[in-house]
Protein backbone atom coordinates (compact mmCIF):
# COMPACT_ATOMS: atom_id res chain seq x y z
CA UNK A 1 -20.31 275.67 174.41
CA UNK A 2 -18.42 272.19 173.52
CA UNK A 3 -15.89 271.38 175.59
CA UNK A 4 -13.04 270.96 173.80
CA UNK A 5 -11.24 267.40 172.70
CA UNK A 6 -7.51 267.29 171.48
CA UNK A 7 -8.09 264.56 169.89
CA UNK A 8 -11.00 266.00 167.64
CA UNK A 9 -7.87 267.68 165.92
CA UNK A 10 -6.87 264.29 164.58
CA UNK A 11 -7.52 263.02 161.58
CA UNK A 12 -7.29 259.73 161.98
CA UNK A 13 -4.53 257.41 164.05
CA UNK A 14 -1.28 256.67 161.93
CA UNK A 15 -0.23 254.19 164.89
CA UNK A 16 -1.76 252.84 167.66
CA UNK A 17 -0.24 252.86 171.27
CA UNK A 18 0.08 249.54 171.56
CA UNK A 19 2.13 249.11 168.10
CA UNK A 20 4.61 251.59 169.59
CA UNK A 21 5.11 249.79 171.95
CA UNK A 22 5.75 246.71 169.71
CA UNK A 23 7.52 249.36 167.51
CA UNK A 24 9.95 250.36 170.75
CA UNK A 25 10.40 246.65 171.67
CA UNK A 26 11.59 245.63 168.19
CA UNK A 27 13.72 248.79 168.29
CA UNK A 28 15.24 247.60 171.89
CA UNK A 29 15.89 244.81 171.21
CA UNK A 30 17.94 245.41 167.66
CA UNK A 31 19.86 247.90 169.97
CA UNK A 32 21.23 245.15 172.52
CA UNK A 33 22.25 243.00 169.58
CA UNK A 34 24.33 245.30 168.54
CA UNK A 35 25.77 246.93 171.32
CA UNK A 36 26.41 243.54 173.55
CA UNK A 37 29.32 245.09 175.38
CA UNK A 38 27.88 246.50 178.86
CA UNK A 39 31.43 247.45 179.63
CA UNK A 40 31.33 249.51 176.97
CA UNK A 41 29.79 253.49 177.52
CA UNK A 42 26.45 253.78 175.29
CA UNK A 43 24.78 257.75 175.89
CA UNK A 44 21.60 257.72 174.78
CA UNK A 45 20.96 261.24 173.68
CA UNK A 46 17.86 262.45 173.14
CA UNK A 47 16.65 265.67 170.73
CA UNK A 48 14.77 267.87 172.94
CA UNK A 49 11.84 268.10 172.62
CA UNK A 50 9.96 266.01 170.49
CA UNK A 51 12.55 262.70 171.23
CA UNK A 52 11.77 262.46 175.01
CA UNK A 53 8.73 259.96 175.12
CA UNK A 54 10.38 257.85 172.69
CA UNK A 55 13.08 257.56 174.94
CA UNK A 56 12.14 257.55 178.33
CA UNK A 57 10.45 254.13 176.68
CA UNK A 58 12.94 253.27 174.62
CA UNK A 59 15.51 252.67 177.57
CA UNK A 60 13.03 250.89 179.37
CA UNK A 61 13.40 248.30 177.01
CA UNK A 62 17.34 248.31 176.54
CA UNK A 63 18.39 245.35 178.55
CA UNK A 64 22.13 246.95 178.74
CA UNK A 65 23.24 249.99 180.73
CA UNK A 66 23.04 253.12 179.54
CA UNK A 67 23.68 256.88 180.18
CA UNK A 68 21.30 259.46 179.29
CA UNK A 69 22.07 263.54 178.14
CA UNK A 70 20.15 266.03 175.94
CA UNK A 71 20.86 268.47 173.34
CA UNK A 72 18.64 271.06 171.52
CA UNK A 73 18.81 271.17 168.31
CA UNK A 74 16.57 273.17 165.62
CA UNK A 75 16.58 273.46 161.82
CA UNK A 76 12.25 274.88 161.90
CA UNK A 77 11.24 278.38 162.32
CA UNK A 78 7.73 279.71 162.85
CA UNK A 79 6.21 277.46 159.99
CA UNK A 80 5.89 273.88 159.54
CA UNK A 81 8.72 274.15 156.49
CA UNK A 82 12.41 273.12 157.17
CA UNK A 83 15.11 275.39 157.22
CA UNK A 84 18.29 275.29 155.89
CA UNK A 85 20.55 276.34 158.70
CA UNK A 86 20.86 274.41 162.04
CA UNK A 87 20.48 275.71 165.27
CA UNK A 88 22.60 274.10 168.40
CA UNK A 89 20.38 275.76 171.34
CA UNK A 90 22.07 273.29 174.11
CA UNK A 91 25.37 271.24 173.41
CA UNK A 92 26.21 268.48 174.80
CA UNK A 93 28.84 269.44 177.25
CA UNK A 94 31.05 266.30 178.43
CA UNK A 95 34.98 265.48 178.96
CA UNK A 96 34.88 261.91 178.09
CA UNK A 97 32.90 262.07 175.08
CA UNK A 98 35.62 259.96 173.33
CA UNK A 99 34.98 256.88 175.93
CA UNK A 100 31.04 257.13 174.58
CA UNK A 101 29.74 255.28 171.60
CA UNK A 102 26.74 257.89 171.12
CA UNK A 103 23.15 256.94 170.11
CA UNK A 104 21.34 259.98 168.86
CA UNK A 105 17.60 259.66 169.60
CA UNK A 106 14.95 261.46 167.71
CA UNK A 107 11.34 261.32 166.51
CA UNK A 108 11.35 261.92 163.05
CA UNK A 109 13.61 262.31 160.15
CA UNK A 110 12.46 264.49 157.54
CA UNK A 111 15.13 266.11 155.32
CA UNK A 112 17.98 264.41 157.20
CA UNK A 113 19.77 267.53 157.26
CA UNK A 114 19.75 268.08 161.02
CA UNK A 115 20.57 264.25 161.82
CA UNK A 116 23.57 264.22 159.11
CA UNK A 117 24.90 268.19 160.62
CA UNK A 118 24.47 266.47 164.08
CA UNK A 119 26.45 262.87 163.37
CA UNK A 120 29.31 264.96 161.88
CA UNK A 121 29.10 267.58 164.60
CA UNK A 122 29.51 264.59 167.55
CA UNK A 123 32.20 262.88 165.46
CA UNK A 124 34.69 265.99 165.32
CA UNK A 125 33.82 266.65 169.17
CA UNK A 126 35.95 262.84 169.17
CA UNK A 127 32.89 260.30 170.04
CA UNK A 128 33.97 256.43 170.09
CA UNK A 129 31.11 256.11 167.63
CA UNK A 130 27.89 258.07 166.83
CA UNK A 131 24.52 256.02 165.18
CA UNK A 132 20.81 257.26 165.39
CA UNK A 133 17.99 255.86 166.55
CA UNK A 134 14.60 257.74 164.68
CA UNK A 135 10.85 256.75 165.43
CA UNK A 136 9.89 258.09 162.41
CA UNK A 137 11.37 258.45 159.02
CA UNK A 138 9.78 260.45 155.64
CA UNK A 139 12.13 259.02 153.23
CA UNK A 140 9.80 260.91 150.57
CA UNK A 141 11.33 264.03 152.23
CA UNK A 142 15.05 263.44 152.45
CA UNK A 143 17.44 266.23 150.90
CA UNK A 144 20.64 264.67 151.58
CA UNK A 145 22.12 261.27 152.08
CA UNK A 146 20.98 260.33 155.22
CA UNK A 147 19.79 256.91 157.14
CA UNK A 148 19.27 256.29 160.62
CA UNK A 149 21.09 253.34 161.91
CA UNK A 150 17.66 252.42 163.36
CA UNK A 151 14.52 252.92 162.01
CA UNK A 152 10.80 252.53 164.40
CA UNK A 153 8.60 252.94 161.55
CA UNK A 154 8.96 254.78 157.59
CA UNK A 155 5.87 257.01 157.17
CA UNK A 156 3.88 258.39 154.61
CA UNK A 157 4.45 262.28 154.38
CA UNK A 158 1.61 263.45 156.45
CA UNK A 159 1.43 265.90 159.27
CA UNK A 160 1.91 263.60 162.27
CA UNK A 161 2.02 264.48 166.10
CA UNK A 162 1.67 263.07 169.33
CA UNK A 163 3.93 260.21 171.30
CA UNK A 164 6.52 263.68 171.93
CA UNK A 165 6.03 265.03 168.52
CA UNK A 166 4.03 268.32 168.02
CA UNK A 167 2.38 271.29 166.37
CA UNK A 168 2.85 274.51 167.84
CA UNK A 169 3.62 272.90 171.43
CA UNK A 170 0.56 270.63 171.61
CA UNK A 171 -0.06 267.03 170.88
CA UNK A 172 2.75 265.97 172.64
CA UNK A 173 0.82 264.21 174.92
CA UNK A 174 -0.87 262.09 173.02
CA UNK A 175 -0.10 258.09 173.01
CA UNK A 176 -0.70 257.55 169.72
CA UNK A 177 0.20 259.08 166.41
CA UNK A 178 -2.00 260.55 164.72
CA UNK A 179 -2.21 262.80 161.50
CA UNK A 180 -3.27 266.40 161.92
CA UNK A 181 -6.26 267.72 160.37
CA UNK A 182 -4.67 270.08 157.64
CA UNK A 183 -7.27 272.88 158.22
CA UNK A 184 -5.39 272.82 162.14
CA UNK A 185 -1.91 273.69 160.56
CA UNK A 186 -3.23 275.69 157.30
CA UNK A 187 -4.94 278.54 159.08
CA UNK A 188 -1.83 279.36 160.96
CA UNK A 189 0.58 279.54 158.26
């Protein structure tokens, strides 16, 4: 019996490791320009789960301080298609969420409905100021008027994972992205 590879689910590699990390530097850096202020409060807050790699390197790279918290937040059920409703599975509980300027961080940005419900959502809870920070965006998937403030890299519209983001829990792992085999995703749906 073959062992089995992760990787031998993959396509072929969207982006290499070492161009995210050019990708997270460029990123950084366009961050710090614009929030030169280390007086000021900036929460970094990541969108569990597929943000977390992204971040952990992404603040590496921020040359200001910065606070970090998590929420949960879900607009996918069991299949790879979007849903319309969003799901808050854990706030972001703070009292002094009006002395933050907030920096949402996620992976991707497909629809832009979860990242537009979200900025709104932060803004009526009284943040100093709420932006976004995406790895990834699918313009060519967009349903509403969104942009992230910050862009890593626009995409084709492929099935991408690894660097956090994933397919039925796996691929996370991985430190590049890569693009899914479709006959990985197709036989589950």
């Amino acid at each position: 019996m073959k062992k089995y590879d992760i990787n031998d689910d993959i396509d072929y590699t969207m982006i290499t490791e070492s161009e995210l990390e050019e990708i997270v530097k460029k990123v950084a850096s366009e961050i710090d320009r614009d929030y030169p202020d280390p007086e000021k409060r900036l929460l970094l807050l990541g969108i569990l789960k597929g943000s977390v790699v992204f971040m952990g390197d992404l603040m590496k790279h921020i040359k200001r301080p910065v606070e970090i918290d998590f929420m949960k937040v879900s607009s996918y059920g069991a299949s790879t298609t979007s849903s319309k409703t969003i799901n808050i599975m854990l706030d972001l509980y703070r009292h002094d969420i009006e002395d933050l300027d907030i920096l949402i961080v996620e992976d991707i940005i497909d629809s832009g409905r979860t990242m537009l419900y979200l900025t709104k959502y932060l803004e009526n809870k009284g943040a100093s100021s709420v932006k976004c920070v995406a790895l990834l965006d699918k313009p060519s998937r967009r349903e509403v008027d969104y942009n992230a403030d910050y862009i890593g890299m626009e995409v084709e519209d492929k099935f991408v994972v690894g660097y956090g983001l994933d397919y039925t829990e796996k691929y996370r792992a991985l430190p590049y992205i890569g693009v899914l085999k479709p006959e990985i995703y197709t036989k589950h749906d």
